[in-house]
Protein backbone atom coordinates (compact mmCIF):
# COMPACT_ATOMS: atom_id res chain seq x y z
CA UNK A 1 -16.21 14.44 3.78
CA UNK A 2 -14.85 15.57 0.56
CA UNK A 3 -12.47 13.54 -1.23
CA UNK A 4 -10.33 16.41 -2.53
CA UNK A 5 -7.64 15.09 -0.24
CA UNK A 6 -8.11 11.95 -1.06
CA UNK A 7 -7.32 12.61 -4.37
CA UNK A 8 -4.21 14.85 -4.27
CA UNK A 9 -2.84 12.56 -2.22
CA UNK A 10 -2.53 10.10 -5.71
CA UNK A 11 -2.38 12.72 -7.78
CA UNK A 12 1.13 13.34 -5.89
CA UNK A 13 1.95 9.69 -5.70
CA UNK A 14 1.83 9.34 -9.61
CA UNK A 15 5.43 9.45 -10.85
CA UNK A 16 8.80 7.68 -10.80
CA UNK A 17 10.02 7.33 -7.25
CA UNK A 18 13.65 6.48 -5.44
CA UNK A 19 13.23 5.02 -2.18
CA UNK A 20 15.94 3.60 0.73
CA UNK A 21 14.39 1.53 3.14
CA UNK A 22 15.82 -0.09 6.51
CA UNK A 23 13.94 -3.45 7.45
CA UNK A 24 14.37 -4.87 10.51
CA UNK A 25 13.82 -8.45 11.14
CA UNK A 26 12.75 -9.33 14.79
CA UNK A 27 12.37 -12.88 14.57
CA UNK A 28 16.04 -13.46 13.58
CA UNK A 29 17.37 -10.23 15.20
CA UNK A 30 19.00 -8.78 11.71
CA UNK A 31 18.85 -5.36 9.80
CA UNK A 32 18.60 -4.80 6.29
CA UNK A 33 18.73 -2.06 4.06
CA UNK A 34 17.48 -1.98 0.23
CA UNK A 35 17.20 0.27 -2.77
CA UNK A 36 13.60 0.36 -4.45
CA UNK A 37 12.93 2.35 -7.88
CA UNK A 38 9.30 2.41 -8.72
CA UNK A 39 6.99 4.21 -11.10
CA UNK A 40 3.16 4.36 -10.65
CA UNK A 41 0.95 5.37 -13.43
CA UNK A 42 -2.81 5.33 -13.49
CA UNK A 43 -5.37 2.89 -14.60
CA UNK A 44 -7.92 2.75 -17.64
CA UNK A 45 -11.37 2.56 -16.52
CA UNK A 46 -10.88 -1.20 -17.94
CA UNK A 47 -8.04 -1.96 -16.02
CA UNK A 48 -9.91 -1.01 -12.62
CA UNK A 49 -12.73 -3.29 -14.11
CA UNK A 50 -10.63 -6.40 -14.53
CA UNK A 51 -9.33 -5.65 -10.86
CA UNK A 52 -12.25 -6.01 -9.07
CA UNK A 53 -13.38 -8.86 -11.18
CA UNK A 54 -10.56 -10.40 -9.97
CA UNK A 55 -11.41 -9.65 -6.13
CA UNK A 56 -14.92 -11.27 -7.13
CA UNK A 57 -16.50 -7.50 -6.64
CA UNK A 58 -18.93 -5.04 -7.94
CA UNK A 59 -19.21 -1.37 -7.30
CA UNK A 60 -21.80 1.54 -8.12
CA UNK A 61 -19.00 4.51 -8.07
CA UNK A 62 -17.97 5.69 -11.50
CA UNK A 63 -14.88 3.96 -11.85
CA UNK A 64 -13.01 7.07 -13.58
CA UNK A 65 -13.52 8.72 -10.43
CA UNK A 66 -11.94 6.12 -8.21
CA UNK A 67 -8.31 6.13 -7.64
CA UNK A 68 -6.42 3.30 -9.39
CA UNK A 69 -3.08 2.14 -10.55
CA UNK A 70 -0.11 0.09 -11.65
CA UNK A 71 2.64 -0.01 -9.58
CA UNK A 72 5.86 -1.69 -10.59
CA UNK A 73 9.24 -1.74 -8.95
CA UNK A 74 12.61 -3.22 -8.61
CA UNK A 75 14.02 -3.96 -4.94
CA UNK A 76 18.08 -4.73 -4.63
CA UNK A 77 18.67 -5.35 -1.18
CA UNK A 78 22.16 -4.41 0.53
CA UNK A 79 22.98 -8.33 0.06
CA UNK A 80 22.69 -7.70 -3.43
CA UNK A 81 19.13 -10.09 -3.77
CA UNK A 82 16.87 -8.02 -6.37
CA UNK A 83 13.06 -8.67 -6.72
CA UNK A 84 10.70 -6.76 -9.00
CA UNK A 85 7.45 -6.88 -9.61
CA UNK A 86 3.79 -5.35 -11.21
CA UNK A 87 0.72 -5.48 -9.92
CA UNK A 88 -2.71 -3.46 -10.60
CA UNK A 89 -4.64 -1.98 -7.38
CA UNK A 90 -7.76 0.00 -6.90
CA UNK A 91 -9.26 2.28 -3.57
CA UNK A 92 -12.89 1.84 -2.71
CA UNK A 93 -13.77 4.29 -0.28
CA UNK A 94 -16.76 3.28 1.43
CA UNK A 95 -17.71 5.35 4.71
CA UNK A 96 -15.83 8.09 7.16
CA UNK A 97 -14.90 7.15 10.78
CA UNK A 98 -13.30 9.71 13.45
CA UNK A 99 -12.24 12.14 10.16
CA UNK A 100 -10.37 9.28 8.15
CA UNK A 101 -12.13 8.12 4.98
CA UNK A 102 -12.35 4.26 5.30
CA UNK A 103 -12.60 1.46 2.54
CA UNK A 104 -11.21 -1.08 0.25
CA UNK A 105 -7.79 -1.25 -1.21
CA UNK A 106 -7.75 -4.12 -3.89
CA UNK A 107 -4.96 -5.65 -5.48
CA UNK A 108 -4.77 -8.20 -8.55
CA UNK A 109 -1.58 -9.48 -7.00
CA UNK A 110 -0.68 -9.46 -3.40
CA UNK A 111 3.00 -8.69 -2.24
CA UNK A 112 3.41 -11.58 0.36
CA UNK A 113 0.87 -14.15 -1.66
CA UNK A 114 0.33 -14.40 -5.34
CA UNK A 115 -3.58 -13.63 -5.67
CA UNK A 116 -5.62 -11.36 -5.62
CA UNK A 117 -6.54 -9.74 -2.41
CA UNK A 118 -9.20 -7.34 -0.74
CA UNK A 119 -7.44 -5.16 2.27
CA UNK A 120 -8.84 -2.15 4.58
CA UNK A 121 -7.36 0.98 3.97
CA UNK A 122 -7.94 4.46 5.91
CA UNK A 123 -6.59 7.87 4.88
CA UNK A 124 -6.50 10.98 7.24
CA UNK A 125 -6.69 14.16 5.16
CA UNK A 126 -5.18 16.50 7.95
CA UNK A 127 -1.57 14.19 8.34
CA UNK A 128 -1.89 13.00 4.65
CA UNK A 129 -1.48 9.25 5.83
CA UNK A 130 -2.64 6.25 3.97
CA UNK A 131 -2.72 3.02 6.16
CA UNK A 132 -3.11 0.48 4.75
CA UNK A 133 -4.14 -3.10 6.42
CA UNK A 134 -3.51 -6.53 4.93
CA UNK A 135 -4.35 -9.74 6.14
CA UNK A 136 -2.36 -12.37 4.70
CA UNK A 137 -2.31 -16.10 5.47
CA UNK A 138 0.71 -15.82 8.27
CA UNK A 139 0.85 -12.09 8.18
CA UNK A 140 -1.03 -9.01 8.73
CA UNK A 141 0.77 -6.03 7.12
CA UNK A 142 0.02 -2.82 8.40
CA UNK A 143 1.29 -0.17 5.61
CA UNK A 144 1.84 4.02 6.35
CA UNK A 145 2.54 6.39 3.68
CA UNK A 146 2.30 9.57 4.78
CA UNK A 147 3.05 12.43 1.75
CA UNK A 148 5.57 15.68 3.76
CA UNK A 149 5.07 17.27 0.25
CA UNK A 150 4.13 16.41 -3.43
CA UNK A 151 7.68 14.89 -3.53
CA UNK A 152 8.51 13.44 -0.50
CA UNK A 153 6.94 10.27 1.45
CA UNK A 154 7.73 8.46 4.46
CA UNK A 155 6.86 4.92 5.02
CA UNK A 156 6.18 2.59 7.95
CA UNK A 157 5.72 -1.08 7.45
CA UNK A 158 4.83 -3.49 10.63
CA UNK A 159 4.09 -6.79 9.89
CA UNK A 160 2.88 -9.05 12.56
CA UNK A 161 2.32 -12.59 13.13
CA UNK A 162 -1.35 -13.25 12.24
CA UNK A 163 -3.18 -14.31 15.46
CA UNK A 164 -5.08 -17.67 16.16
CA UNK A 165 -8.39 -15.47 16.35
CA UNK A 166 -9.27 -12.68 14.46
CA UNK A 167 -10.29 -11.65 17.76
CA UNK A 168 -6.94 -11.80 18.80
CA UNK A 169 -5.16 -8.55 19.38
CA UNK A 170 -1.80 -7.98 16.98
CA UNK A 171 0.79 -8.30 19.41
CA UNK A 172 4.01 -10.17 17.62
CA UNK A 173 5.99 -8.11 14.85
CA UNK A 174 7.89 -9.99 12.63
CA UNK A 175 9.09 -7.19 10.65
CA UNK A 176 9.40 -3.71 11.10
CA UNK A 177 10.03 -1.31 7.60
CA UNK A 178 11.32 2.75 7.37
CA UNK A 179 11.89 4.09 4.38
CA UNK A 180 12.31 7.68 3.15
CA UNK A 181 10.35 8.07 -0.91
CA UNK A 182 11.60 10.58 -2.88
CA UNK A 183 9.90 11.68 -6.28
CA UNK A 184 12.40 11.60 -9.07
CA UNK A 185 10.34 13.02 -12.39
């Protein structure tokens, strides 16, 4: 598979970006809307280095060829609560399964837990989606962008609550996120 797609797709996503999202909280039955700007820019070739040194990992891909960045953003929520935050990540892409390109998606910072974390991501090249899995200590995020056009992106966020077993199937949503991204430079 070629990762032409792969690429454009964060190519696209490098920018400054105004997004309105609608969360809705299942457990305690409320719905919440919030105002995200964020700006993503790419990494140095050291940068992706200290990232997965962080996530304990090595690699043999060129890491100039790999698709990294820093993603920072500020969140004010409808209730007027603001959170921001800036954290480095980095996409491994390891195999191809069924026409999506599979791998890791590392992060020096997780959203939901301050550490570093290893997830699973897969990206389709036909339906430009990214999905992006993350298995947290209580959660397990399951993340969709999917890029309409260089400068528009629509997002899905399901969180469930993380299973006994990893055998388990994910069956309980705690949290389900829509959200319309619109490029802004």
């Amino acid at each position: 598979m070629s990762l032409d797609a792969f690429h454009h797709f964060f190519d696209c996503c490098v920018g400054s970006w105004s997004t309105e999202r609608t969360y809705h909280y299942l457990s305690r039955q409320e719905v919440e809307r919030s105002h995200t700007e964020f700006a993503v820019r790419s990494l140095s070739a050291e940068t992706k280095a200290q990232v997965l040194t962080a996530n304990a990992l090595t690699t043999d891909q060129a890491l100039e060829q790999l698709p990294g960045f820093c993603l920072g953003f500020h969140t004010v929520s409808e209730h007027g609560e603001e959170v921001s935050q800036e954290l480095n990540m980095l996409f491994l892409p390891r195999s191809t399964e069924d026409g999506w390109l599979v791998g890791d998606y590392l992060r020096d910072r997780a959203y939901e837990e301050a550490r570093p974390i290893i997830s699973a991501f897969r990206f389709n090249p036909d339906s430009r989606e990214l999905l992006m899995t993350t298995r947290y200590t209580r959660t397990i995020s399951v993340d969709s962008i999917t890029l309409v056009n260089p400068r528009l992106r629509v997002r899905r966020i399901l969180n469930y609550v993380r299973p006994a077993s990893d055998a388990q199937p994910l069956d309980t949503l705690s949290l389900v996120g829509f959200g319309v991204e619109q490029k802004t430079d």
